[in-house]
N, C-alpha and C. Protein backbone atom coordinates (compact mmCIF):
# COMPACT_ATOMS: atom_id res chain seq x y z
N UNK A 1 -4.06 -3.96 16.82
CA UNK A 1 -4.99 -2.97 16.35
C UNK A 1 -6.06 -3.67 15.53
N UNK A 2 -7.05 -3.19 15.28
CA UNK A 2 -8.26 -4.16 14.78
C UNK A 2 -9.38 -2.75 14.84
N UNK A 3 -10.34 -2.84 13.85
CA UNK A 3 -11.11 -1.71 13.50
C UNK A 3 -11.38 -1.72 12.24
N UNK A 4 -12.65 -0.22 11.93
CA UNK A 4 -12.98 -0.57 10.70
C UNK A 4 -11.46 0.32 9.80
N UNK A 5 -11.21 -0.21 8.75
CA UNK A 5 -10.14 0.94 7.86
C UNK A 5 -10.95 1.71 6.88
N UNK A 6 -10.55 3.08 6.57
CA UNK A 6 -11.15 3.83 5.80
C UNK A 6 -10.42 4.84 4.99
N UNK A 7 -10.10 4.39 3.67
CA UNK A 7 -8.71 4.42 3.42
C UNK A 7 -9.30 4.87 1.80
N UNK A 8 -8.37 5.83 0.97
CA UNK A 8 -8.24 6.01 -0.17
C UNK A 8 -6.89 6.07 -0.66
N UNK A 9 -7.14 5.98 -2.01
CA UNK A 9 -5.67 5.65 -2.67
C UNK A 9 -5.40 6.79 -3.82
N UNK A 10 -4.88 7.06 -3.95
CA UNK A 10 -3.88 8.15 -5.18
C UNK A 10 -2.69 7.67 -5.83
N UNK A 11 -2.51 7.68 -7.42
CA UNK A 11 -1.58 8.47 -7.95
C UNK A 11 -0.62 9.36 -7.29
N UNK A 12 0.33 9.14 -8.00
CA UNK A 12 1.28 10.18 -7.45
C UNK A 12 2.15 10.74 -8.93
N UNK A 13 2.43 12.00 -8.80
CA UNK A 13 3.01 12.57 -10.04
C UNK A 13 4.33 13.62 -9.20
N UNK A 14 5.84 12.87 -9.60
CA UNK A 14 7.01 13.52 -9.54
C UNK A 14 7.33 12.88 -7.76
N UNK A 15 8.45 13.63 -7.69
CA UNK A 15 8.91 12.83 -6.78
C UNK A 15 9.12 14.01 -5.49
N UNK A 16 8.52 15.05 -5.45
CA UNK A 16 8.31 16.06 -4.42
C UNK A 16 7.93 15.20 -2.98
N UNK A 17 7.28 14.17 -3.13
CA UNK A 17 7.15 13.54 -1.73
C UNK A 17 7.99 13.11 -0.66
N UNK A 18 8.95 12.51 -1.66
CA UNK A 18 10.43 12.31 -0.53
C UNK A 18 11.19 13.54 0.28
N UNK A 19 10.66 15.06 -0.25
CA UNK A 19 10.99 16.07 0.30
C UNK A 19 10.07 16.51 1.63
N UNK A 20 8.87 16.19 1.20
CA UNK A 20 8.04 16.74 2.58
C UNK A 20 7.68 15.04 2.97
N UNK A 21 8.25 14.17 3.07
CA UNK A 21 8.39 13.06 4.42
C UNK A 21 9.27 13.20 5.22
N UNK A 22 8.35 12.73 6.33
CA UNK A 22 8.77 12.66 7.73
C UNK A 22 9.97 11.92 8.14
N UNK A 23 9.63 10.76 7.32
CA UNK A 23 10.35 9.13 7.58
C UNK A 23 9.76 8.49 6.67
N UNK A 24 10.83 7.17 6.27
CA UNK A 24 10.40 5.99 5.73
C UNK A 24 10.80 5.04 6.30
N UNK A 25 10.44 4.09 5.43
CA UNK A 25 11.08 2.46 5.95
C UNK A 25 10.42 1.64 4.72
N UNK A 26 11.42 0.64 4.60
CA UNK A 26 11.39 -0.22 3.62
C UNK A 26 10.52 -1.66 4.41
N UNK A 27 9.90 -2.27 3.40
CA UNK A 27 8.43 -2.86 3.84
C UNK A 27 8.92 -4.30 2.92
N UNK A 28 8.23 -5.25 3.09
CA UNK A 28 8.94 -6.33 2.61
C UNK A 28 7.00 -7.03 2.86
N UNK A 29 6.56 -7.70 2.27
CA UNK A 29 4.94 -8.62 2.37
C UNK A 29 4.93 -9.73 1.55
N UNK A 30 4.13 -10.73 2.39
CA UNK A 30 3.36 -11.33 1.40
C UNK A 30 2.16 -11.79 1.97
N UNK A 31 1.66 -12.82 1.17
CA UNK A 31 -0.01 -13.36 1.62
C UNK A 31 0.17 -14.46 1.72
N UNK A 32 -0.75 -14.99 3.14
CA UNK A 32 -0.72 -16.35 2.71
C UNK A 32 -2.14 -16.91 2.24
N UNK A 33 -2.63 -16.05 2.32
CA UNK A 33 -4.45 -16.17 1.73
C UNK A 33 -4.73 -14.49 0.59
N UNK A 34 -5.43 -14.73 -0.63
CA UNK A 34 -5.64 -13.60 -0.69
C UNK A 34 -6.77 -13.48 -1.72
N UNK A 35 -7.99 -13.69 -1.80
CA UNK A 35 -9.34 -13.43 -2.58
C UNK A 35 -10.40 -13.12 -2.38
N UNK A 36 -11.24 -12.96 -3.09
CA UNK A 36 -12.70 -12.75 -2.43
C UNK A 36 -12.71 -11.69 -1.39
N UNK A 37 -11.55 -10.66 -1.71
CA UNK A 37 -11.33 -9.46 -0.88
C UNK A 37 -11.11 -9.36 0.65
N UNK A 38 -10.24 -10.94 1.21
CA UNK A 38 -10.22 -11.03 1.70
C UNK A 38 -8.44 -11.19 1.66
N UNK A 39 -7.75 -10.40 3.37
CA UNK A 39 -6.24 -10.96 2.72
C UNK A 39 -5.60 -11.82 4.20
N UNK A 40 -5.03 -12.31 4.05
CA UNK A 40 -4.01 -12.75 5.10
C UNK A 40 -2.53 -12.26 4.50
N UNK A 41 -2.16 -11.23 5.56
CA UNK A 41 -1.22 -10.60 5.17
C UNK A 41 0.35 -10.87 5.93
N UNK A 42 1.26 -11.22 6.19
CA UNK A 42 3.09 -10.97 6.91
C UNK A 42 3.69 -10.01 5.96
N UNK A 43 4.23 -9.13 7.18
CA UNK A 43 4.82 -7.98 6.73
C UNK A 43 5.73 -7.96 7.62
N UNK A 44 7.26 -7.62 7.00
CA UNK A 44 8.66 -7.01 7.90
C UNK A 44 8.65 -5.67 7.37
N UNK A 45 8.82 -4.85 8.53
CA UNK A 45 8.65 -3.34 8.65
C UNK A 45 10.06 -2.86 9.35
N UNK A 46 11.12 -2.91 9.34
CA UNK A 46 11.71 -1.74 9.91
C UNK A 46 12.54 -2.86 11.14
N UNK A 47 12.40 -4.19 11.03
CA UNK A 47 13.15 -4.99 11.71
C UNK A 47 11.71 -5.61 12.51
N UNK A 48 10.78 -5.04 12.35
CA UNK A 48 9.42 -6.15 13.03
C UNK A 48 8.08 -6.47 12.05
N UNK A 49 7.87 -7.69 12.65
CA UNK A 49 7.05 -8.52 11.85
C UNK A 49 5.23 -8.08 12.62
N UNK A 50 4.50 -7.67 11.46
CA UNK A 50 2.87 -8.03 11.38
C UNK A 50 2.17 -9.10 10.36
N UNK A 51 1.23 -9.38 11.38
CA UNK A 51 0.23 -10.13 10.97
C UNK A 51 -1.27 -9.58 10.66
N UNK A 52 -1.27 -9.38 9.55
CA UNK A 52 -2.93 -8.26 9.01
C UNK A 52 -3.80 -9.54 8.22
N UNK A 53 -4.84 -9.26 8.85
CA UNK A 53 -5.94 -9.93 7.93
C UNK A 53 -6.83 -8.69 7.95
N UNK A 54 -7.38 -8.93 6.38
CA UNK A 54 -8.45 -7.60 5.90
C UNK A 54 -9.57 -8.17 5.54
N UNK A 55 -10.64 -7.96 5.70
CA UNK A 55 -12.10 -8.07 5.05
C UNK A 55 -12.14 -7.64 4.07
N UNK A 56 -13.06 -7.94 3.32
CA UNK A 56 -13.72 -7.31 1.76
C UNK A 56 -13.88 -5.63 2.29
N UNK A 57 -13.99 -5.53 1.34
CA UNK A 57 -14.88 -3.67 1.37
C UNK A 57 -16.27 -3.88 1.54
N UNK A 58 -16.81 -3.22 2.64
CA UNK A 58 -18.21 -2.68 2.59
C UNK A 58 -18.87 -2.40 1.04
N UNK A 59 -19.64 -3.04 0.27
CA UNK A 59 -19.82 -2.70 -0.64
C UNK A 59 -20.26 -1.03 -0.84
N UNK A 60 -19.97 -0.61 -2.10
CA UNK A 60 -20.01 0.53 -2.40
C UNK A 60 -19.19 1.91 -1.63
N UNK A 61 -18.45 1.54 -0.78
CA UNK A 61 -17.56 1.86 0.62
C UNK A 61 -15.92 2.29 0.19
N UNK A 62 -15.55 3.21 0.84
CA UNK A 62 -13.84 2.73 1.15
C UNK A 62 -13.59 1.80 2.62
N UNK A 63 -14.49 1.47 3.01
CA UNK A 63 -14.28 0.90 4.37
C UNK A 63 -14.69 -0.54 3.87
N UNK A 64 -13.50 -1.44 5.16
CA UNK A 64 -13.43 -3.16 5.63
C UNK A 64 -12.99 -2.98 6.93
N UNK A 65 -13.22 -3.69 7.51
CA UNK A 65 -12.42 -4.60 8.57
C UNK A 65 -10.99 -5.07 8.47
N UNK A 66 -10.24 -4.49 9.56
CA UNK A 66 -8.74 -4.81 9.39
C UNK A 66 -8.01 -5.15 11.11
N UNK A 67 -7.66 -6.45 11.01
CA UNK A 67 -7.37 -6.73 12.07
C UNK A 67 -5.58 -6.39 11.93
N UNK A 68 -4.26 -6.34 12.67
CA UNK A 68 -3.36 -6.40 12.74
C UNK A 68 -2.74 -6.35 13.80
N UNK A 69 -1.69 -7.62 14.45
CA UNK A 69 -1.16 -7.95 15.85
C UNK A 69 0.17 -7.75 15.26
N UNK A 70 1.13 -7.03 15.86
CA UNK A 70 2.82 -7.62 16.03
C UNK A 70 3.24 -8.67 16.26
N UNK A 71 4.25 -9.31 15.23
CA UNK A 71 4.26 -10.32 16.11
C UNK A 71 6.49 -10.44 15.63
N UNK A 72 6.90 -11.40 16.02
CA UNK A 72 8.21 -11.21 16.45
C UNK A 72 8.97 -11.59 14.69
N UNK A 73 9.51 -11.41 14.58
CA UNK A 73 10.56 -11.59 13.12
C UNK A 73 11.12 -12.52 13.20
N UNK A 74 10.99 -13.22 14.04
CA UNK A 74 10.92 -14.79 13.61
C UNK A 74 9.81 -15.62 13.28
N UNK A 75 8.98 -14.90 13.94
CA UNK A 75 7.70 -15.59 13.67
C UNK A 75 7.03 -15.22 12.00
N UNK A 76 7.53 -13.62 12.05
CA UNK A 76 7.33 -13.03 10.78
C UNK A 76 8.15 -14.17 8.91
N UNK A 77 9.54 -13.89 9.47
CA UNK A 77 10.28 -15.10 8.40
C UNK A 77 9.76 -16.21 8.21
N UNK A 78 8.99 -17.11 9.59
CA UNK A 78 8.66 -18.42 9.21
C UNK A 78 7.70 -18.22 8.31
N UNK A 79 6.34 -17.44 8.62
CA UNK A 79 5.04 -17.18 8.04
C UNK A 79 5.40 -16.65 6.77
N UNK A 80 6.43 -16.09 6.15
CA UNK A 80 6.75 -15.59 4.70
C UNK A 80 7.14 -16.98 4.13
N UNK A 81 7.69 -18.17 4.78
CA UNK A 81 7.75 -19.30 3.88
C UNK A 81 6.35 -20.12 3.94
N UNK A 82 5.55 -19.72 4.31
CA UNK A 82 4.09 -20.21 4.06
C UNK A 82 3.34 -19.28 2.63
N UNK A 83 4.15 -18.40 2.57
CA UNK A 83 3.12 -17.03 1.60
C UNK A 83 2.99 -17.72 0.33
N UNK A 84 2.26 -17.08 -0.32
CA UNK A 84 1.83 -17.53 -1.92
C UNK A 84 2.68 -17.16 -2.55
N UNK A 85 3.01 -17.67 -4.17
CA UNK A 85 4.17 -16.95 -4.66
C UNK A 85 4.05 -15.18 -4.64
N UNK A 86 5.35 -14.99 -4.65
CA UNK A 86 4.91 -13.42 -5.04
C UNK A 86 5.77 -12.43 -3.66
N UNK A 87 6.36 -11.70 -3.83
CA UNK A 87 6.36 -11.12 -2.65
C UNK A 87 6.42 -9.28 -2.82
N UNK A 88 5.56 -9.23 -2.18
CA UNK A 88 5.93 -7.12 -2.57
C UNK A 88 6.47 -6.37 -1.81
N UNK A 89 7.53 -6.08 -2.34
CA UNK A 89 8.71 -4.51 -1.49
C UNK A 89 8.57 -3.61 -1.93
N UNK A 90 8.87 -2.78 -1.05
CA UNK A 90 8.31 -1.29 -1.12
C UNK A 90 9.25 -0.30 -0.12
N UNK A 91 9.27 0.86 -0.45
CA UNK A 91 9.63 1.73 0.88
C UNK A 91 8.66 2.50 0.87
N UNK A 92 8.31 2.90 1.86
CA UNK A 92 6.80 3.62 2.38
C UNK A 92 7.31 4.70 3.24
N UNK A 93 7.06 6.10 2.34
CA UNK A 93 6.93 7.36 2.96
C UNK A 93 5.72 8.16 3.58
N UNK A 94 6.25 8.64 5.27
CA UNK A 94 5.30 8.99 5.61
C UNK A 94 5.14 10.68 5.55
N UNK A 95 4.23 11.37 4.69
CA UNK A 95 4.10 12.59 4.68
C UNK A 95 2.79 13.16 5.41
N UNK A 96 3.17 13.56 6.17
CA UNK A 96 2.12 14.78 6.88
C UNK A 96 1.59 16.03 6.35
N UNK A 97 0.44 16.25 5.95
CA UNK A 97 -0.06 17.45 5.13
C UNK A 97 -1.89 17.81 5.53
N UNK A 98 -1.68 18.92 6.08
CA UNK A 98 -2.86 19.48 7.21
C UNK A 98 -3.44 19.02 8.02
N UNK A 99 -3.05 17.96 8.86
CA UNK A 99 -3.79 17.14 9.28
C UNK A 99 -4.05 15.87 9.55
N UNK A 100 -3.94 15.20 8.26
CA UNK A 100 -3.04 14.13 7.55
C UNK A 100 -2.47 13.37 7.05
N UNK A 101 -1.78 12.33 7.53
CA UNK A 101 -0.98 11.26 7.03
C UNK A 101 -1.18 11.03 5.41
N UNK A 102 -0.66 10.95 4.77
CA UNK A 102 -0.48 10.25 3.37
C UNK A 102 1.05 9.34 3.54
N UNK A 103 0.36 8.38 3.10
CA UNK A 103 1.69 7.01 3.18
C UNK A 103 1.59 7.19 1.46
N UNK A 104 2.94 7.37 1.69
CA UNK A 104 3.42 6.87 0.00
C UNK A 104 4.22 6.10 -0.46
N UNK A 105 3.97 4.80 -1.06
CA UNK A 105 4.57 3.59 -1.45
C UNK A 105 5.38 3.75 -2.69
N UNK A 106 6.59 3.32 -2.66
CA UNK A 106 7.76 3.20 -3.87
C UNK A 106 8.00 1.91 -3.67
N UNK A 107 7.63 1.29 -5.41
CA UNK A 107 7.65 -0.07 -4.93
C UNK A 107 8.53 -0.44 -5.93
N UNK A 108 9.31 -1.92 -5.48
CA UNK A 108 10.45 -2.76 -6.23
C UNK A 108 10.60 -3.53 -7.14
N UNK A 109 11.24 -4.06 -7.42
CA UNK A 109 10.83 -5.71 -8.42
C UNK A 109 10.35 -5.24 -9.14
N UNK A 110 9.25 -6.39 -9.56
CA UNK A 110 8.44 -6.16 -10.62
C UNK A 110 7.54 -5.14 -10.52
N UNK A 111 7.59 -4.57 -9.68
CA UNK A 111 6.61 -3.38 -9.11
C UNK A 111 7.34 -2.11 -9.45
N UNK A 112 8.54 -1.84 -9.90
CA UNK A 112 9.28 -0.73 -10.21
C UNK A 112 8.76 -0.12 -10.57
N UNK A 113 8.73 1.21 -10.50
CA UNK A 113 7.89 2.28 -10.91
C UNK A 113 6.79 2.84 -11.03
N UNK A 114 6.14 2.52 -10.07
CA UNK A 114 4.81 2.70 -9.36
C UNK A 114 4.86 3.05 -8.22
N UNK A 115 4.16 4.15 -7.79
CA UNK A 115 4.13 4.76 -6.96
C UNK A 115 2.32 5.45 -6.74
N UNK A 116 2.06 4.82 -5.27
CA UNK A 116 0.85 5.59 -5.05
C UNK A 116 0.95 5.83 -4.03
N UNK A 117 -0.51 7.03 -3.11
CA UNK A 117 -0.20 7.35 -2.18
C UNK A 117 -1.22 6.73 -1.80
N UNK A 118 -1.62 6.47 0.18
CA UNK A 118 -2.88 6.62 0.88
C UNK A 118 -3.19 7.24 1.57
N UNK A 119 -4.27 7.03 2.20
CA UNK A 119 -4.67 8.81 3.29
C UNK A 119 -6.00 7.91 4.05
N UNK A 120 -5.99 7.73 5.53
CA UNK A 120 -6.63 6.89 6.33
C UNK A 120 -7.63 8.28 6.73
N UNK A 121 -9.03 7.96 6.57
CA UNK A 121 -10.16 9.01 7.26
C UNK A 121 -10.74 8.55 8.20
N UNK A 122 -11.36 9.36 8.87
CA UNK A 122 -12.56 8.86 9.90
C UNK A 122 -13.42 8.70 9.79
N UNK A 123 -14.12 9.13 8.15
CA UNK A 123 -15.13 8.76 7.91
C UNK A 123 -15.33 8.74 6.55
N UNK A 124 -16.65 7.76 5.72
CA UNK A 124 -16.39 7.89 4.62
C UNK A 124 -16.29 9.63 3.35
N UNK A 125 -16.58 10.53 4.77
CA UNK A 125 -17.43 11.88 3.61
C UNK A 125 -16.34 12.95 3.97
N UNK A 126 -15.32 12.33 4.90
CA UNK A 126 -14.49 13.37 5.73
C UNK A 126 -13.85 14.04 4.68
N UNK A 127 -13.53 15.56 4.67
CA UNK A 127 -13.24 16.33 3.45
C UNK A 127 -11.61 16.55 3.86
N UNK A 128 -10.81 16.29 3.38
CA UNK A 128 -9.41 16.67 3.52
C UNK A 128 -8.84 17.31 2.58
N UNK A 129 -7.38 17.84 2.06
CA UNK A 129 -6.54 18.37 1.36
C UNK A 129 -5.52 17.88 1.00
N UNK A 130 -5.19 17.65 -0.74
CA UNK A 130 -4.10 16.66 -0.96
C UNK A 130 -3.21 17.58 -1.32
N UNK A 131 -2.32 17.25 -1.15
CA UNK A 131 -0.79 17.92 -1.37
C UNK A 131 -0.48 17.71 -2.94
N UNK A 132 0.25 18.67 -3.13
CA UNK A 132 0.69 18.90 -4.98
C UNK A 132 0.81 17.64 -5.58
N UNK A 133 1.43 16.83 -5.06
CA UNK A 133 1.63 15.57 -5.72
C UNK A 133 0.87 14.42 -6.25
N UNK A 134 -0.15 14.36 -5.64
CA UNK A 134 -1.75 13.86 -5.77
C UNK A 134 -1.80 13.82 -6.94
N UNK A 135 -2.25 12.93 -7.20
CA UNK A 135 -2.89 12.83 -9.00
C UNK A 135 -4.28 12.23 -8.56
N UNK A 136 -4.65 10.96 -9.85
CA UNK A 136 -6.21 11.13 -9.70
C UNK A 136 -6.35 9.86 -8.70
N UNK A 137 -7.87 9.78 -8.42
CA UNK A 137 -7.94 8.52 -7.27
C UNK A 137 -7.79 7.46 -8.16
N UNK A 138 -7.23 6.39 -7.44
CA UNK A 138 -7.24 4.55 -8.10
C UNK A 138 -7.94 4.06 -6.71
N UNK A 139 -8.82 4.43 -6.01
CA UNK A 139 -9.55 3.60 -4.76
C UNK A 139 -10.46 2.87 -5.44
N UNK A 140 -10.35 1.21 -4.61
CA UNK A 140 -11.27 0.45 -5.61
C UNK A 140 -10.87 0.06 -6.89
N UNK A 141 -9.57 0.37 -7.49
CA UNK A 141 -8.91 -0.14 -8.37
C UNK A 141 -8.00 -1.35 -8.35
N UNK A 142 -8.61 -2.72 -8.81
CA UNK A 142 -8.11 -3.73 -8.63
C UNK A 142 -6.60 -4.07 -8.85
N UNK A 143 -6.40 -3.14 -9.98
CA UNK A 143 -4.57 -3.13 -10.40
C UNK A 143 -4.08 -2.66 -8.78
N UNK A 144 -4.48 -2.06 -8.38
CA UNK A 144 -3.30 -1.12 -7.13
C UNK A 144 -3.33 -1.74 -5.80
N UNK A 145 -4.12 -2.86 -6.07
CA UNK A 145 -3.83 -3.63 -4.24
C UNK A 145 -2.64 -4.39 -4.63
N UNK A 146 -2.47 -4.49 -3.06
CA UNK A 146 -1.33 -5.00 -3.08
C UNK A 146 -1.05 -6.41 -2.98
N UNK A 147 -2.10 -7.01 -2.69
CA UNK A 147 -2.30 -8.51 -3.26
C UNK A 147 -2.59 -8.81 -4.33
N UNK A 148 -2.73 -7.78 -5.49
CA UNK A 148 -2.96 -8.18 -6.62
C UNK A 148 -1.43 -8.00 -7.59
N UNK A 149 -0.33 -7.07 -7.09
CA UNK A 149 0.57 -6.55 -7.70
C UNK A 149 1.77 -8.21 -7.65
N UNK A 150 1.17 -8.70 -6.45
CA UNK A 150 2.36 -9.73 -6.44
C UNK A 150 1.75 -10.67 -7.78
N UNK A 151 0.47 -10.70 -7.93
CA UNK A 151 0.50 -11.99 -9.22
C UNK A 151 0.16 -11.30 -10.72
N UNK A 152 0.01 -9.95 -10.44
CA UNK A 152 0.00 -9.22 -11.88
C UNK A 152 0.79 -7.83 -11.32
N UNK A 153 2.17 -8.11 -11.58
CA UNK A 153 3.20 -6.64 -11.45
C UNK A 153 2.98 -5.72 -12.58
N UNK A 154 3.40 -4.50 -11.88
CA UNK A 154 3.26 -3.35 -12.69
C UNK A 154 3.73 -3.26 -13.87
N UNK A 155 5.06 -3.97 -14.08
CA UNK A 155 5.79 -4.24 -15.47
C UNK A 155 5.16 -4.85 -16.29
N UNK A 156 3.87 -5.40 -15.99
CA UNK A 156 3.08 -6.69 -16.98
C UNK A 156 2.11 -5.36 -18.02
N UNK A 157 1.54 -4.70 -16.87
CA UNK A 157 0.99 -3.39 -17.33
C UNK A 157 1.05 -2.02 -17.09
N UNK A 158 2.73 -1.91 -17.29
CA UNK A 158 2.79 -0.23 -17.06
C UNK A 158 2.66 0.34 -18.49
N UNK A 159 2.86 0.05 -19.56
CA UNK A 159 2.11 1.05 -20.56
C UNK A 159 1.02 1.39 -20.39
N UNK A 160 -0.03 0.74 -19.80
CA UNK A 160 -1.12 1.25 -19.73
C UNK A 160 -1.58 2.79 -18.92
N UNK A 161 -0.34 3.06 -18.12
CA UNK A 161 -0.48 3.90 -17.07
C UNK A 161 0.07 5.39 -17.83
N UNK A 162 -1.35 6.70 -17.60
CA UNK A 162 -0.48 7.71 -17.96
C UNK A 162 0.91 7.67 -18.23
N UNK A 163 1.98 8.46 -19.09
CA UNK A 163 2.92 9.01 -18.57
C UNK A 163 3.72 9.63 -17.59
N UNK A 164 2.81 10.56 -17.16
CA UNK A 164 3.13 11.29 -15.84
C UNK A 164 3.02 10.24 -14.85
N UNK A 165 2.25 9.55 -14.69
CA UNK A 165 2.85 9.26 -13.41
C UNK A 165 3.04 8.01 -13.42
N UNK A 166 4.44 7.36 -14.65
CA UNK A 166 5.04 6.46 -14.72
C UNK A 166 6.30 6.80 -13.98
N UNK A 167 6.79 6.22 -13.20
CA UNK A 167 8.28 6.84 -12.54
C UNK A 167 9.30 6.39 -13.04
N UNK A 168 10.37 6.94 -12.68
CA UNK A 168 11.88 5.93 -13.42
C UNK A 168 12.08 5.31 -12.40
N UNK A 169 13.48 3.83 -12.72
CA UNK A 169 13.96 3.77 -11.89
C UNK A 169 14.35 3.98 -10.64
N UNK A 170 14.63 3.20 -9.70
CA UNK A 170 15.49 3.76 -8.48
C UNK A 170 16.71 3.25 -8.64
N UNK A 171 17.21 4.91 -8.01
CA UNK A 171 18.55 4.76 -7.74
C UNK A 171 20.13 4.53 -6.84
């Protein structure tokens, strides 16, 4: 798959999401390149391995360039011993709501207790509907990529984050 991505990000407040998902799966990443808004990404998904490289953002934009091929879980394991330090897990819920998709990430490690959602558009002005759980946007927020969480985790700066939508533990 390869195309432009057009993507926003949310907050999430309470844990109502795991009720209206479809499915999840637990997500496992790392980088083996990652700056200048640019990423080289390996990801194990669900027993198979991708290979994502992302472009910067269109300035002023939610849109980049995002290439991503399958490629085999062996090939995936080798390329994770090339990655930079750092690695980010997650389980990623997929909720459907009017239309659609919101992926919502519950993430591990040092990432415990953070939780945001995304929502892929077709365009930058496309008007959609967020589901109760939605809190405020973090798009364009450097804390919430996910190449940034592996070398500054959420635990370094979760006081900083509302209350509400600090999560507990998993259990």
């Amino acid at each position: 798959m390869s195309g432009i991505e057009i993507e926003r990000k949310f907050l999430v407040r309470g844990g109502d999401f795991k009720r209206q998902a479809e499915s999840s799966s637990y997500i496992k990443q790392g980088y083996i390149l990652s700056g200048g808004g640019r990423t080289v990404r390996v990801r194990i998904r669900n027993g198979q391995g991708f290979l994502t490289i992302k472009g910067p953002s269109k300035s002023g934009t939610f849109s980049r360039y995002e290439f991503e091929k399958e490629i085999t879980i062996d090939e995936a394991e080798n390329l994770m011993q090339m990655c930079e330090p750092g690695m980010v897990e997650k389980r990623r819920y997929i909720v459907p709501f009017r239309g659609h998709v919101f992926e919502v990430d519950e993430f591990y490690g040092d990432n415990e207790g953070l939780v945001f959602a995304e929502v892929e558009l077709d365009s930058e002005d496309e008007v959609f509907e967020k589901p109760g759980f939605i809190g405020p946007e973090v798009t364009g927020d450097r804390h919430f990529y996910n190449s940034n969480l592996r070398r500054m985790p959420y635990n370094v700066w979760r006081d900083t984050m509302p209350k509400e939508y600090r999560h507990p533990p998993q259990e």
